[in-house]
C-alpha atoms as a PDB file:
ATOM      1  CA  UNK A   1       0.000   0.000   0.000  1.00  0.00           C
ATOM      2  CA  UNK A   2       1.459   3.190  -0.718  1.00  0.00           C
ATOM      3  CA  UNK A   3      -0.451   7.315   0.758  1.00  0.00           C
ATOM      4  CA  UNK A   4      -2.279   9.963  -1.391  1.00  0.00           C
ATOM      5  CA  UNK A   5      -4.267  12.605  -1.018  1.00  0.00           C
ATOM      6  CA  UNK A   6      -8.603  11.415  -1.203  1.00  0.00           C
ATOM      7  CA  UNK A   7     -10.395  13.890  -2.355  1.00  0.00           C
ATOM      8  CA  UNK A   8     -13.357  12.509  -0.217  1.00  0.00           C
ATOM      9  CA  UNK A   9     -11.708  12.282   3.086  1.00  0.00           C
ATOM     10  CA  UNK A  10      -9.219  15.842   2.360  1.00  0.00           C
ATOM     11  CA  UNK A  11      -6.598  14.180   3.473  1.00  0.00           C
ATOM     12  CA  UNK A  12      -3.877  11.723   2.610  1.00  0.00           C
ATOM     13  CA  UNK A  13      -4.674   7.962   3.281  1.00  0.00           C
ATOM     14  CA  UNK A  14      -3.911   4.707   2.448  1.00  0.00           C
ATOM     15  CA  UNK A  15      -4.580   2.928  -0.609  1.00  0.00           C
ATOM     16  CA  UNK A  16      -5.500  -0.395  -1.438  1.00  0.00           C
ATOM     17  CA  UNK A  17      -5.061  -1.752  -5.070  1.00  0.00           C
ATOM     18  CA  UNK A  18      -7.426  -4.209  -6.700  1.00  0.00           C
ATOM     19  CA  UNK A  19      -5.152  -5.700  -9.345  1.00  0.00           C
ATOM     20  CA  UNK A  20      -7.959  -7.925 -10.539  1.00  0.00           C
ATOM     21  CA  UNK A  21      -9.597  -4.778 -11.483  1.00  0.00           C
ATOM     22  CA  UNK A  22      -7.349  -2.515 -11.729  1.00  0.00           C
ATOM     23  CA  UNK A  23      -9.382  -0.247  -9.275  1.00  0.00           C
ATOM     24  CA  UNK A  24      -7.306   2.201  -6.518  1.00  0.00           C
ATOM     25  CA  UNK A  25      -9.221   2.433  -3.601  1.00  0.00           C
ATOM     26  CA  UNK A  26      -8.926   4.392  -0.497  1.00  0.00           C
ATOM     27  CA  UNK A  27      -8.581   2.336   2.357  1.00  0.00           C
ATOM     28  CA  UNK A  28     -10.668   4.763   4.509  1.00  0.00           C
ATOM     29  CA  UNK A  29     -13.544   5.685   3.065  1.00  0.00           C
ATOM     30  CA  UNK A  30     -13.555   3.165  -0.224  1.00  0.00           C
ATOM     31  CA  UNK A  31     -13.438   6.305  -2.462  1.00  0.00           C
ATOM     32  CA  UNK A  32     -12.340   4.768  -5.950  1.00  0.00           C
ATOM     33  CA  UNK A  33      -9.383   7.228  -6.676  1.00  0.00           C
ATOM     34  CA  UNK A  34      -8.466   5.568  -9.985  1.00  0.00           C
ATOM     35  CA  UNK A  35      -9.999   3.235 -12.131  1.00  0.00           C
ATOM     36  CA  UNK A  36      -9.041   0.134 -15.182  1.00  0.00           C
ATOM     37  CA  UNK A  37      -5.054   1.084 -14.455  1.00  0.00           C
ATOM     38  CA  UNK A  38      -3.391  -1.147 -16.594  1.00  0.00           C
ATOM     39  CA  UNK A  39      -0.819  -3.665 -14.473  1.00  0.00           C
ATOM     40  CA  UNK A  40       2.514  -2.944 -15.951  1.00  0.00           C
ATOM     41  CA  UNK A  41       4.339  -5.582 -13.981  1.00  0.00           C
ATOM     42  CA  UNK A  42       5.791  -8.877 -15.275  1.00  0.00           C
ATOM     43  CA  UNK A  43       3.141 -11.545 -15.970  1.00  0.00           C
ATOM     44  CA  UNK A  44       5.034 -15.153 -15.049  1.00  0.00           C
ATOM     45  CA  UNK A  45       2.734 -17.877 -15.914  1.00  0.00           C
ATOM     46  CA  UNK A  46       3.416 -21.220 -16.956  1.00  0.00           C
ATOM     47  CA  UNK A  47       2.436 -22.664 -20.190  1.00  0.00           C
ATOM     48  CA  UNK A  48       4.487 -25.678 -20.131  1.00  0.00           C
ATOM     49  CA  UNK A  49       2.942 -29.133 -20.573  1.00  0.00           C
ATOM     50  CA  UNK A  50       4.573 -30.896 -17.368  1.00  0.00           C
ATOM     51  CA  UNK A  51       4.368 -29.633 -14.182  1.00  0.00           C
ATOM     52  CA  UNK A  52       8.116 -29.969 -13.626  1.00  0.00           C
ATOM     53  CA  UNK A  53       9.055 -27.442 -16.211  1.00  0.00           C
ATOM     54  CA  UNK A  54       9.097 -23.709 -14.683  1.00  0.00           C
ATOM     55  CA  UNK A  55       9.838 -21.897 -17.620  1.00  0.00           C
ATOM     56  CA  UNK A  56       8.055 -18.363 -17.048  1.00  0.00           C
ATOM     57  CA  UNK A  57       7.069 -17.795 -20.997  1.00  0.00           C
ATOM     58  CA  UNK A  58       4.340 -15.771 -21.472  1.00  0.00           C
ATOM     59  CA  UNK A  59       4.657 -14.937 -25.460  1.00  0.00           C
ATOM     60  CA  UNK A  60       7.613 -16.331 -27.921  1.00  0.00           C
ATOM     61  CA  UNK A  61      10.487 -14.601 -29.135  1.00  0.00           C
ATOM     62  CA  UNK A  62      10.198 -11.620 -31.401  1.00  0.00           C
ATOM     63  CA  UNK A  63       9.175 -11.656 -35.207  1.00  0.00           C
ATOM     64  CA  UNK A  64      11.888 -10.814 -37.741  1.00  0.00           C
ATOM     65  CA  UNK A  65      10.732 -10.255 -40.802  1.00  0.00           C
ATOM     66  CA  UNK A  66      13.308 -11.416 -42.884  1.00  0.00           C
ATOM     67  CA  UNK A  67      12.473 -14.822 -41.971  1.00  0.00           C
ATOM     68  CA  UNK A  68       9.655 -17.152 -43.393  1.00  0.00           C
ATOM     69  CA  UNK A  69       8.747 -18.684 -40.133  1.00  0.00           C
ATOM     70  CA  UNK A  70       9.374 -15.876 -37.641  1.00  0.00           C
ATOM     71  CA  UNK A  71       5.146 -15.992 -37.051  1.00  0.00           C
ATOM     72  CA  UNK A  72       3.714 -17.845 -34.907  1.00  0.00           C
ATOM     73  CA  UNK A  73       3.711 -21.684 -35.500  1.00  0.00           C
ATOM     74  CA  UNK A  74       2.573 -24.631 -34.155  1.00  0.00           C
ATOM     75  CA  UNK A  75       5.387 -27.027 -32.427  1.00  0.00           C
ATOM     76  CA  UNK A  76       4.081 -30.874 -32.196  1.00  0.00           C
ATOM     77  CA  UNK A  77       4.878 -31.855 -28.236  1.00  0.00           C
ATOM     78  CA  UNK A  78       6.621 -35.077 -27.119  1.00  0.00           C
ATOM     79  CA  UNK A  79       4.169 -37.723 -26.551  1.00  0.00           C
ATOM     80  CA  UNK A  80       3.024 -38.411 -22.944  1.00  0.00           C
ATOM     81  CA  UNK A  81       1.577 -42.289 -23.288  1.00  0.00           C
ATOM     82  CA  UNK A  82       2.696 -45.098 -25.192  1.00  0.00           C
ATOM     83  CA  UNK A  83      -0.226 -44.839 -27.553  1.00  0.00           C
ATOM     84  CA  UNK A  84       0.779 -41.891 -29.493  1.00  0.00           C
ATOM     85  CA  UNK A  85       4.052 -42.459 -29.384  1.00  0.00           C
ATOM     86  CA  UNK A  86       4.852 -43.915 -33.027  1.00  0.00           C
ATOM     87  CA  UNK A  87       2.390 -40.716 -34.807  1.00  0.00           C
ATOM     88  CA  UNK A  88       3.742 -38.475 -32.558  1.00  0.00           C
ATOM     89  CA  UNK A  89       7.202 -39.399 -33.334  1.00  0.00           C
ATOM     90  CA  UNK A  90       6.737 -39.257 -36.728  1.00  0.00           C
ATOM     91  CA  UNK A  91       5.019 -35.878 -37.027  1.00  0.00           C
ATOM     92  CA  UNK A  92       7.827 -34.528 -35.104  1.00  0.00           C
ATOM     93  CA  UNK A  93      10.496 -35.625 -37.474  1.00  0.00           C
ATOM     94  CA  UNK A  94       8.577 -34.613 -40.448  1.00  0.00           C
ATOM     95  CA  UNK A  95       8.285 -31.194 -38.990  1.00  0.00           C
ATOM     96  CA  UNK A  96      11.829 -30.984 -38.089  1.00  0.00           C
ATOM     97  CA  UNK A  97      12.591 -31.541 -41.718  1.00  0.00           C
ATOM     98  CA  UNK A  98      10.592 -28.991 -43.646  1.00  0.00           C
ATOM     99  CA  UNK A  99       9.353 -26.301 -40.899  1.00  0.00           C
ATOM    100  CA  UNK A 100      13.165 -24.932 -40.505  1.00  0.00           C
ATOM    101  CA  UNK A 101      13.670 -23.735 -43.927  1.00  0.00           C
ATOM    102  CA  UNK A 102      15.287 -20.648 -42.164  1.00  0.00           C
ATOM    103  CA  UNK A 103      17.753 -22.206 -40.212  1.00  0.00           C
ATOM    104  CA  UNK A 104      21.131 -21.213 -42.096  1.00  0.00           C
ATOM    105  CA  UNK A 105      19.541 -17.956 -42.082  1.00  0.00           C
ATOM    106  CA  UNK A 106      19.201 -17.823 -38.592  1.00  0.00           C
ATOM    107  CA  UNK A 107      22.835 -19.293 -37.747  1.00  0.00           C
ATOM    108  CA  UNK A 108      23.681 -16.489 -40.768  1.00  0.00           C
ATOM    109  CA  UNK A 109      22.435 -13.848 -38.218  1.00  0.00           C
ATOM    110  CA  UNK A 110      23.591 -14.590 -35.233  1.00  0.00           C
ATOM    111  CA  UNK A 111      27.153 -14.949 -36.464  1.00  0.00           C
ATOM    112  CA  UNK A 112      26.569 -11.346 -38.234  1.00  0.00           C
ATOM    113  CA  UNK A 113      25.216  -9.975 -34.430  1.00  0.00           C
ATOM    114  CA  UNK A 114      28.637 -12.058 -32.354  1.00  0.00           C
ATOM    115  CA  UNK A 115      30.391  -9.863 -35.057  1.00  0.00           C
ATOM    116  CA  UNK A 116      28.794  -6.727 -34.752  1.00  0.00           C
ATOM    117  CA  UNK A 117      28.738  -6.786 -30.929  1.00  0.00           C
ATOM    118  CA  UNK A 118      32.756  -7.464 -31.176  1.00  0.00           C
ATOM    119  CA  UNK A 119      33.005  -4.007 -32.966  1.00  0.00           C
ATOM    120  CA  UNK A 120      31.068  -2.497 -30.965  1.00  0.00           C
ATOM    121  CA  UNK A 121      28.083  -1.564 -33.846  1.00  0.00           C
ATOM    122  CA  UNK A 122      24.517   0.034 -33.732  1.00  0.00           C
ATOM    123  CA  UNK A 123      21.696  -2.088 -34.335  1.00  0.00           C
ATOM    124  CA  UNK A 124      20.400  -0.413 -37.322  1.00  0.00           C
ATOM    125  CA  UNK A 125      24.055  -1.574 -39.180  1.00  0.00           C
ATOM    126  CA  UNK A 126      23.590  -5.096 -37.850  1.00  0.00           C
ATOM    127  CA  UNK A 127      20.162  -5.074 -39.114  1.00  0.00           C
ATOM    128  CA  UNK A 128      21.359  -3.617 -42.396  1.00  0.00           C
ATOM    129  CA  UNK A 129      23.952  -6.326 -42.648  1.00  0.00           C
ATOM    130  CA  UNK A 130      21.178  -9.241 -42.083  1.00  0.00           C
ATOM    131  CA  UNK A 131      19.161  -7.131 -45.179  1.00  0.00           C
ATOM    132  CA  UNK A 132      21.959  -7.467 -47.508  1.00  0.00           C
ATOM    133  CA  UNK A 133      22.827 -11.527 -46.352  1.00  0.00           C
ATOM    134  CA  UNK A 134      19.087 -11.772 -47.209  1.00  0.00           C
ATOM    135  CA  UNK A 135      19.093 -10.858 -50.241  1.00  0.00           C
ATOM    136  CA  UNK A 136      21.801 -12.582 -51.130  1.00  0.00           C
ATOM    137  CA  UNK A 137      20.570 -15.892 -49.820  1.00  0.00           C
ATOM    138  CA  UNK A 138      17.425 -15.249 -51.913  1.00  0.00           C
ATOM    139  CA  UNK A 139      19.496 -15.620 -54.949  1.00  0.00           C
ATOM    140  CA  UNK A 140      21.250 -18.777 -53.849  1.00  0.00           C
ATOM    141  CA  UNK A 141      24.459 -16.847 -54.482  1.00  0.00           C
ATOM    142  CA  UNK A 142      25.724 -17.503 -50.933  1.00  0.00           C
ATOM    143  CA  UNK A 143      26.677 -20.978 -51.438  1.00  0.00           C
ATOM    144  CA  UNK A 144      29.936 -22.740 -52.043  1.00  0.00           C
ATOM    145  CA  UNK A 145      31.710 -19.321 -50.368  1.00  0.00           C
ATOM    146  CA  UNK A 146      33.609 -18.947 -47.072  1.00  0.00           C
ATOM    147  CA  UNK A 147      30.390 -17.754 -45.495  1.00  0.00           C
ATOM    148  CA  UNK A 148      32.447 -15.653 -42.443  1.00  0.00           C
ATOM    149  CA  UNK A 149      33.723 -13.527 -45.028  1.00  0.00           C
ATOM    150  CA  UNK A 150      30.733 -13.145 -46.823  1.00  0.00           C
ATOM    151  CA  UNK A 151      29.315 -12.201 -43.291  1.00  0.00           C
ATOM    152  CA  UNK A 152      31.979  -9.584 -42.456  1.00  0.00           C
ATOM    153  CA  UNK A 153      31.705  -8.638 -46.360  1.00  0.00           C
ATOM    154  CA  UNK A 154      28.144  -7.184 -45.657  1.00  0.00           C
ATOM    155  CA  UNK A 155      28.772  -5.561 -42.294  1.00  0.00           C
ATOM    156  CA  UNK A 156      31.639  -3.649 -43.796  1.00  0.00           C
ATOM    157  CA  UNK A 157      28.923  -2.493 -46.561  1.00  0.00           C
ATOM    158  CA  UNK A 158      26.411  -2.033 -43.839  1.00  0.00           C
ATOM    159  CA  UNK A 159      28.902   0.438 -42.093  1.00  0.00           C
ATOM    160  CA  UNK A 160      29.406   2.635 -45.422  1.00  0.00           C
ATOM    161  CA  UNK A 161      25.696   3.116 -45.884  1.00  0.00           C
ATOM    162  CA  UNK A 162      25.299   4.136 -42.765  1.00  0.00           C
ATOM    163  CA  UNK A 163      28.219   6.780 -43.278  1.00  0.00           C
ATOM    164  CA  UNK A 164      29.787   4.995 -40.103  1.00  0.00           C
ATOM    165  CA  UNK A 165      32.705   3.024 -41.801  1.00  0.00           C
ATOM    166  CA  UNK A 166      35.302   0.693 -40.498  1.00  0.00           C
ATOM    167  CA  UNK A 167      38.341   0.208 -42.235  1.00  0.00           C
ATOM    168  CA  UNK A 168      38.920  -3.940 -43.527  1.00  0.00           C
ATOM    169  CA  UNK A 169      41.803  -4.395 -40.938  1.00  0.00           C
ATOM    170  CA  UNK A 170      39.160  -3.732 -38.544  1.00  0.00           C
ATOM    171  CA  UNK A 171      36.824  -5.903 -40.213  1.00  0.00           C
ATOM    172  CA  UNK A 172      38.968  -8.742 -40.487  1.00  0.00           C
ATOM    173  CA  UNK A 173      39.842  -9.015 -36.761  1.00  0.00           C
ATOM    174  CA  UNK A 174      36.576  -9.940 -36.108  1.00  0.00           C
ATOM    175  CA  UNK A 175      35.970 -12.061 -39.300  1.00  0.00           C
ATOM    176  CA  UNK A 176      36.438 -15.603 -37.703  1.00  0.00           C
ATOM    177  CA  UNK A 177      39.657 -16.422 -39.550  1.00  0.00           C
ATOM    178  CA  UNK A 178      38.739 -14.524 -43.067  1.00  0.00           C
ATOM    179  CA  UNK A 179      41.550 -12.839 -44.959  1.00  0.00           C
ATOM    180  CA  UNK A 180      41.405  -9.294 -45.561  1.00  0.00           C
ATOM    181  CA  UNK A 181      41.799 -10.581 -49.643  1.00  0.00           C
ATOM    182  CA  UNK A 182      38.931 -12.889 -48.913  1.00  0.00           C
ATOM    183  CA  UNK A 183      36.738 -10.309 -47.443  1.00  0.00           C
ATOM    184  CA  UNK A 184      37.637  -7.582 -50.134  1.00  0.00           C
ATOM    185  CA  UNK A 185      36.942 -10.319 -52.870  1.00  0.00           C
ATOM    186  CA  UNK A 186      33.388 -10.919 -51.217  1.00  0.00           C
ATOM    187  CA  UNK A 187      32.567  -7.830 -51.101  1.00  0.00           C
ATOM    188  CA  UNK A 188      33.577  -7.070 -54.388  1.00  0.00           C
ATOM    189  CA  UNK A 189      30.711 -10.315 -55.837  1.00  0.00           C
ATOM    190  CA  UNK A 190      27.925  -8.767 -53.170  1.00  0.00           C
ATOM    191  CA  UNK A 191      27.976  -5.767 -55.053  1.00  0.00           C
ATOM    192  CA  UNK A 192      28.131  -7.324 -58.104  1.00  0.00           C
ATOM    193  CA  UNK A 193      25.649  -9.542 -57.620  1.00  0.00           C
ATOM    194  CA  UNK A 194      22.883  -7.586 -55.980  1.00  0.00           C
ATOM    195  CA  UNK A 195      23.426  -4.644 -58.377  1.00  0.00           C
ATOM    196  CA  UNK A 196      22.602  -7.129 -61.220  1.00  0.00           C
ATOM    197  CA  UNK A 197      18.697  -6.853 -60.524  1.00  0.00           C
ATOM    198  CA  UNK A 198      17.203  -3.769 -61.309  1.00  0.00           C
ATOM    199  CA  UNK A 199      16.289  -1.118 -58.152  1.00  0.00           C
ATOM    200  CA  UNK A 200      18.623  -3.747 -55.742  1.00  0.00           C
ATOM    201  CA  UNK A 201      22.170  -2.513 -56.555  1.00  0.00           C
ATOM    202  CA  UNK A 202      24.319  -1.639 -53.232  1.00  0.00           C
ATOM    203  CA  UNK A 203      25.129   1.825 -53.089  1.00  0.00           C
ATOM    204  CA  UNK A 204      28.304   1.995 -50.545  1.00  0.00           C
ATOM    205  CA  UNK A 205      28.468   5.661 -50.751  1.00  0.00           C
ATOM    206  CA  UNK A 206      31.688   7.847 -50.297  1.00  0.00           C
ATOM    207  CA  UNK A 207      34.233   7.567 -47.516  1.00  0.00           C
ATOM    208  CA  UNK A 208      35.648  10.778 -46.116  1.00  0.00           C
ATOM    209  CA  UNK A 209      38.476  10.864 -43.812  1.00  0.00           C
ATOM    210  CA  UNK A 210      36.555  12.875 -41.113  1.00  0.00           C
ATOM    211  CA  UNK A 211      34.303   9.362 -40.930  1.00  0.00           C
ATOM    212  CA  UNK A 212      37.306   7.907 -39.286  1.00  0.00           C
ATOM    213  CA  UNK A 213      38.778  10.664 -36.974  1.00  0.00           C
ATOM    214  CA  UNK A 214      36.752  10.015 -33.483  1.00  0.00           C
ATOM    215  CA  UNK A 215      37.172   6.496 -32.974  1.00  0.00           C
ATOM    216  CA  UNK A 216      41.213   7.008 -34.060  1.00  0.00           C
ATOM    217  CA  UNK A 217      41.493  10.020 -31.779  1.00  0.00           C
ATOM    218  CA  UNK A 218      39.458   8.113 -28.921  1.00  0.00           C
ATOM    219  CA  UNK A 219      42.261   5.006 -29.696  1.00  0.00           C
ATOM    220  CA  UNK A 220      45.170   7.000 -29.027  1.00  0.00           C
ATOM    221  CA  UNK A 221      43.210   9.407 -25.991  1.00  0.00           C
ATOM    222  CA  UNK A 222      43.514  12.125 -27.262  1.00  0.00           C
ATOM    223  CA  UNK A 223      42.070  15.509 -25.547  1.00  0.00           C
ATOM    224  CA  UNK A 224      38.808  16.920 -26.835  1.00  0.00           C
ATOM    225  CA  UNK A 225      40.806  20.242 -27.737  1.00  0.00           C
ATOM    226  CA  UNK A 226      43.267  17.824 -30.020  1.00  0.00           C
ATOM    227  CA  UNK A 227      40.136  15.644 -31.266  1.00  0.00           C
ATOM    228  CA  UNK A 228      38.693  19.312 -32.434  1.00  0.00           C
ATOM    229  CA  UNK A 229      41.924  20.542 -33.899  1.00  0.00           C
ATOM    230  CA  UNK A 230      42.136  17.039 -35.751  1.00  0.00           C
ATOM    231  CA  UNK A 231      38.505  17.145 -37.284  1.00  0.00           C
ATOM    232  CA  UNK A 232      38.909  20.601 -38.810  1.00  0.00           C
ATOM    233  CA  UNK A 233      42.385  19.998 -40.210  1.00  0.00           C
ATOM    234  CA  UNK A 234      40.566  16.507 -41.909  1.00  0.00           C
ATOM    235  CA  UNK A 235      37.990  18.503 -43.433  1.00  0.00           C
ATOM    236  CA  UNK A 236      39.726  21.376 -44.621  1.00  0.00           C
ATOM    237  CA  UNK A 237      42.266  18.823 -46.280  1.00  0.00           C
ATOM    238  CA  UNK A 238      39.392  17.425 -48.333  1.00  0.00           C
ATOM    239  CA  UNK A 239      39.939  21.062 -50.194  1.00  0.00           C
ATOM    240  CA  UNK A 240      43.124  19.887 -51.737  1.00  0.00           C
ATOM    241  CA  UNK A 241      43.645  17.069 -54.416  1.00  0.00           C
ATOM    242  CA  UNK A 242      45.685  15.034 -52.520  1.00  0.00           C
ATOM    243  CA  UNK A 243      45.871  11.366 -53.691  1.00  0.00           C
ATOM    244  CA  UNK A 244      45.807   9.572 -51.002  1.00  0.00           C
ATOM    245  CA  UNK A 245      43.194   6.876 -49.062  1.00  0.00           C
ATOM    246  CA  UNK A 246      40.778   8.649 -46.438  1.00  0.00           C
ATOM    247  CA  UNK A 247      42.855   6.095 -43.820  1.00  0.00           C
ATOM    248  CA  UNK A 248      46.067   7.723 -44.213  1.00  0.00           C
ATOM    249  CA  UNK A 249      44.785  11.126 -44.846  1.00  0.00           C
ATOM    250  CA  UNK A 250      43.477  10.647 -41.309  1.00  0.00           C
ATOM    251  CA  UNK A 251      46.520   9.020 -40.033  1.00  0.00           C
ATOM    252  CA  UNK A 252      48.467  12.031 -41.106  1.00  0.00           C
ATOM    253  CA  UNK A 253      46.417  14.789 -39.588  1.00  0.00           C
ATOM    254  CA  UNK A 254      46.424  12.399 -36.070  1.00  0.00           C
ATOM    255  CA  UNK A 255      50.440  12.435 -36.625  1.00  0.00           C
ATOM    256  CA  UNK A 256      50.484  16.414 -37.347  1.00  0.00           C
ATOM    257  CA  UNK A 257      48.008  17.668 -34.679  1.00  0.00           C
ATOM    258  CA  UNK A 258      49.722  15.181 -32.156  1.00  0.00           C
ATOM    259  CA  UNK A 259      53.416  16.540 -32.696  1.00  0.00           C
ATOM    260  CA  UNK A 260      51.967  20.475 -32.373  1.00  0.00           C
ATOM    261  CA  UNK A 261      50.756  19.765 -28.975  1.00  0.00           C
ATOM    262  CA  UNK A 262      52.159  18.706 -25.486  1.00  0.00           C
ATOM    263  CA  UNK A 263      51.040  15.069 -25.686  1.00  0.00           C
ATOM    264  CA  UNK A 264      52.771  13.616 -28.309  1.00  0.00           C
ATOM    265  CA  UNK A 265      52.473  10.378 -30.148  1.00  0.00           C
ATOM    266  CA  UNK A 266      54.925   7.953 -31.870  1.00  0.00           C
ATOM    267  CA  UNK A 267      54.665   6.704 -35.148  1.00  0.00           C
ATOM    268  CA  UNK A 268      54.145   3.037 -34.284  1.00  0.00           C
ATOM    269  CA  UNK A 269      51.268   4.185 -31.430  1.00  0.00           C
ATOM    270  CA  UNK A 270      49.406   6.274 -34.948  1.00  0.00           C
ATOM    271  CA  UNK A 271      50.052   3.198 -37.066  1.00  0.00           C
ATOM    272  CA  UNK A 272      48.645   0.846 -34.302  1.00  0.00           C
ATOM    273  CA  UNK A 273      45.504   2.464 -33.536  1.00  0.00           C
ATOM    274  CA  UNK A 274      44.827   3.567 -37.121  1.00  0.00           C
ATOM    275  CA  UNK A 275      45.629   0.116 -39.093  1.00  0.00           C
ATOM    276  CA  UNK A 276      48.093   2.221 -41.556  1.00  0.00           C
ATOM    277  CA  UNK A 277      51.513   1.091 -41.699  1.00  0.00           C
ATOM    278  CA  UNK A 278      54.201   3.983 -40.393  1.00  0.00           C
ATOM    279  CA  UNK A 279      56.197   3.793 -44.379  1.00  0.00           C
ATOM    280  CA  UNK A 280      52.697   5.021 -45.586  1.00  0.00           C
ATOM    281  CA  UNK A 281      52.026   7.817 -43.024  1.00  0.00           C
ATOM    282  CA  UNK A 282      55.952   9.126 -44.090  1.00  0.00           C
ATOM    283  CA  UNK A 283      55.062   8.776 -47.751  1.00  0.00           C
ATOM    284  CA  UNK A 284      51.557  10.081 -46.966  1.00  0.00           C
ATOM    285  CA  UNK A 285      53.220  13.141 -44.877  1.00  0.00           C
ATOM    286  CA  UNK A 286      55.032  14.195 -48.048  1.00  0.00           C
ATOM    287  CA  UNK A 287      52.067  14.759 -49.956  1.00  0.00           C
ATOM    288  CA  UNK A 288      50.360  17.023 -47.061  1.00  0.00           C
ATOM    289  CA  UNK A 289      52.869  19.089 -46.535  1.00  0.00           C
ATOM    290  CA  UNK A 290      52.793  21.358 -49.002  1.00  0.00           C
ATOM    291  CA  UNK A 291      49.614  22.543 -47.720  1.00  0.00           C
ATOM    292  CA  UNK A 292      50.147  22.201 -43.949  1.00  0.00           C
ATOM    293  CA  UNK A 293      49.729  26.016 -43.727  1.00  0.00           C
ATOM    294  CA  UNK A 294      46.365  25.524 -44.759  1.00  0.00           C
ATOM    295  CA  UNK A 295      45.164  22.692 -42.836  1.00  0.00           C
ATOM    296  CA  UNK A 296      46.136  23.175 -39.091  1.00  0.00           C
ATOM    297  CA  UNK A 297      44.033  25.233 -37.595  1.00  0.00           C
ATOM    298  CA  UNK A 298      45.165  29.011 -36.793  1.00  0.00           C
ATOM    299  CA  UNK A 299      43.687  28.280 -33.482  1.00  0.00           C
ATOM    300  CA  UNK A 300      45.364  25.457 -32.248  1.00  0.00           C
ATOM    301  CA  UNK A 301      49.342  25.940 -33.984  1.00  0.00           C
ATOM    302  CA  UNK A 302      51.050  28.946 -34.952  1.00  0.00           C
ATOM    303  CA  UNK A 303      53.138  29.713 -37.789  1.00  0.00           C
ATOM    304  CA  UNK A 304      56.299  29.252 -35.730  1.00  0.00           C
ATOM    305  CA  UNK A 305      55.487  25.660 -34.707  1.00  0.00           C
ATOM    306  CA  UNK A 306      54.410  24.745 -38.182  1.00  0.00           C
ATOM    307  CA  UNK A 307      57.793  25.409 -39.400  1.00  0.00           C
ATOM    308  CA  UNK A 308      59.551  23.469 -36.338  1.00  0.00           C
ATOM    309  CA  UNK A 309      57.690  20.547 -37.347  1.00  0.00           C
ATOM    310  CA  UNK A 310      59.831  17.237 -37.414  1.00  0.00           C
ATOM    311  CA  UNK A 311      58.900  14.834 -40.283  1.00  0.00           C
ATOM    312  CA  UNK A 312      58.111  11.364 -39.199  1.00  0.00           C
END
């Protein structure tokens, strides 16, 4: 029982509550303060056939609607006398058989969720993953491939449409044993395969080297001031023609904006958390320079320290 004010008795009382129903009543006076409240407590009931099983299961699991049987279906029970036993039996094993067309699908998704949990993904790319697997499996184009790179293949697709991409190094980590050449090479025949039907083609959309700057700058701990610095120098690089992958573009601005403050990083600590080997940050450096005036922020480095700037 918990107190409230009754507007009958002007004063706060006690209150009883009829849960079968769902009346409030004031223990005093009987006043009914509140009427059908809806019970929003657990309902643990027991649906089981023997009286020994205590499993609490009020509905089943949730529908997914990429799967054919994800409604609700009927599940033939063990038999409980000898009589039934040999129909029973048999009805079981012939619904076993054909009622789990779904099951590599199934398997298919929870390896794509172990993998998306590992990197540490939103739902909504995990669920975009399972789409693309989906439609793959619908044009039996899945089989006879190493299906964990096919799997890691469509989460790395799944990240670039929703402009949250990860890089294949970090991809592959997670990829149960796949190569990074394996991976690349399936998703290379995903998008060639799904953008053979009309209106089903896999857009991956563009990668920009500002999609990669947070999560490197959180790797290394960098300060929010440095993290800042970082993402306008990325951005304001994307002015110049400078032919190099979004990675080490990335890599390079960590390297720069790291040297021009107090916390400094090595080379190998940049190649580690970004995937990009140090010989291609150096080579990558070269190309950047030229415009380093440009890039760093006024803000954050003067003139002074630009030109005092070691090359890696």
């Amino acid at each position: 029982m918990s107190d409230a004010y009754c507007t009958d008795c002007k004063k706060e009382t006690e209150l009883v509550v009829d849960h079968s129903a769902g009346d409030t009543l004031c223990s005093e006076c009987g006043l009914v303060l509140e009427s059908h409240s809806i019970d929003e407590t657990s309902e643990w009931r027991t649906f089981a056939n023997e009286s020994s099983n205590s499993d609490p299961n009020r509905v089943g699991g949730p529908t997914n609607p990429l799967l054919a049987d994800s409604a609700l279906t009927t599940v033939i029970a063990k038999p409980n006398g000898s009589s039934g036993d040999f129909l029973s039996s048999s009805l079981g094993r012939w619904q076993n058989r054909n009622s789990n067309s779904d099951r590599g699908l199934i398997q298919a998704f929870k390896t794509i969720a172990t993998m998306s949990e590992r990197l540490g993904l939103v739902a909504t790319i995990k669920d975009r993953a399972n789409e693309i697997y989906k439609r793959l499996e619908d044009q039996k184009s899945s089989r006879g491939r190493n299906q964990d790179a096919l799997y890691a293949a469509c989460l790395y697709i799944a990240c670039r449409q929703e402009d949250k991409p990860r890089t294949i190094k970090e991809i592959c980590v997670i990829a149960n044993g796949a190569t990074k050449k394996e991976i690349g090479r399936a998703k290379d025949y995903i998008v060639k395969t799904l953008g053979l039907d009309p209106g089903q083609s896999v857009e991956l959309g563009t990668i920009h080297a500002g999609d990669f700057m947070r999560r490197f700058c959180s790797n290394l701990g960098m300060s929010n001031h440095a993290v800042k610095a970082a993402q306008e120098a990325v951005q304001k690089s994307e002015e110049f023609d400078i032919r190099r992958s979004p990675i080490s573009i990335a890599a390079v601005v960590i390297y720069i904006i790291t040297q021009l403050s107090d916390d400094k990083k090595t080379l190998k600590d940049i190649s580690t958390a970004t995937g990009v080997a140090e010989g291609t940050i150096r080579n990558s450096y070269k190309d950047l320079y030229p415009h380093l005036a440009k890039i760093a922020p006024s803000w954050y480095a003067k003139e002074e320290d630009l030109k005092n700037l070691s090359s890696p």
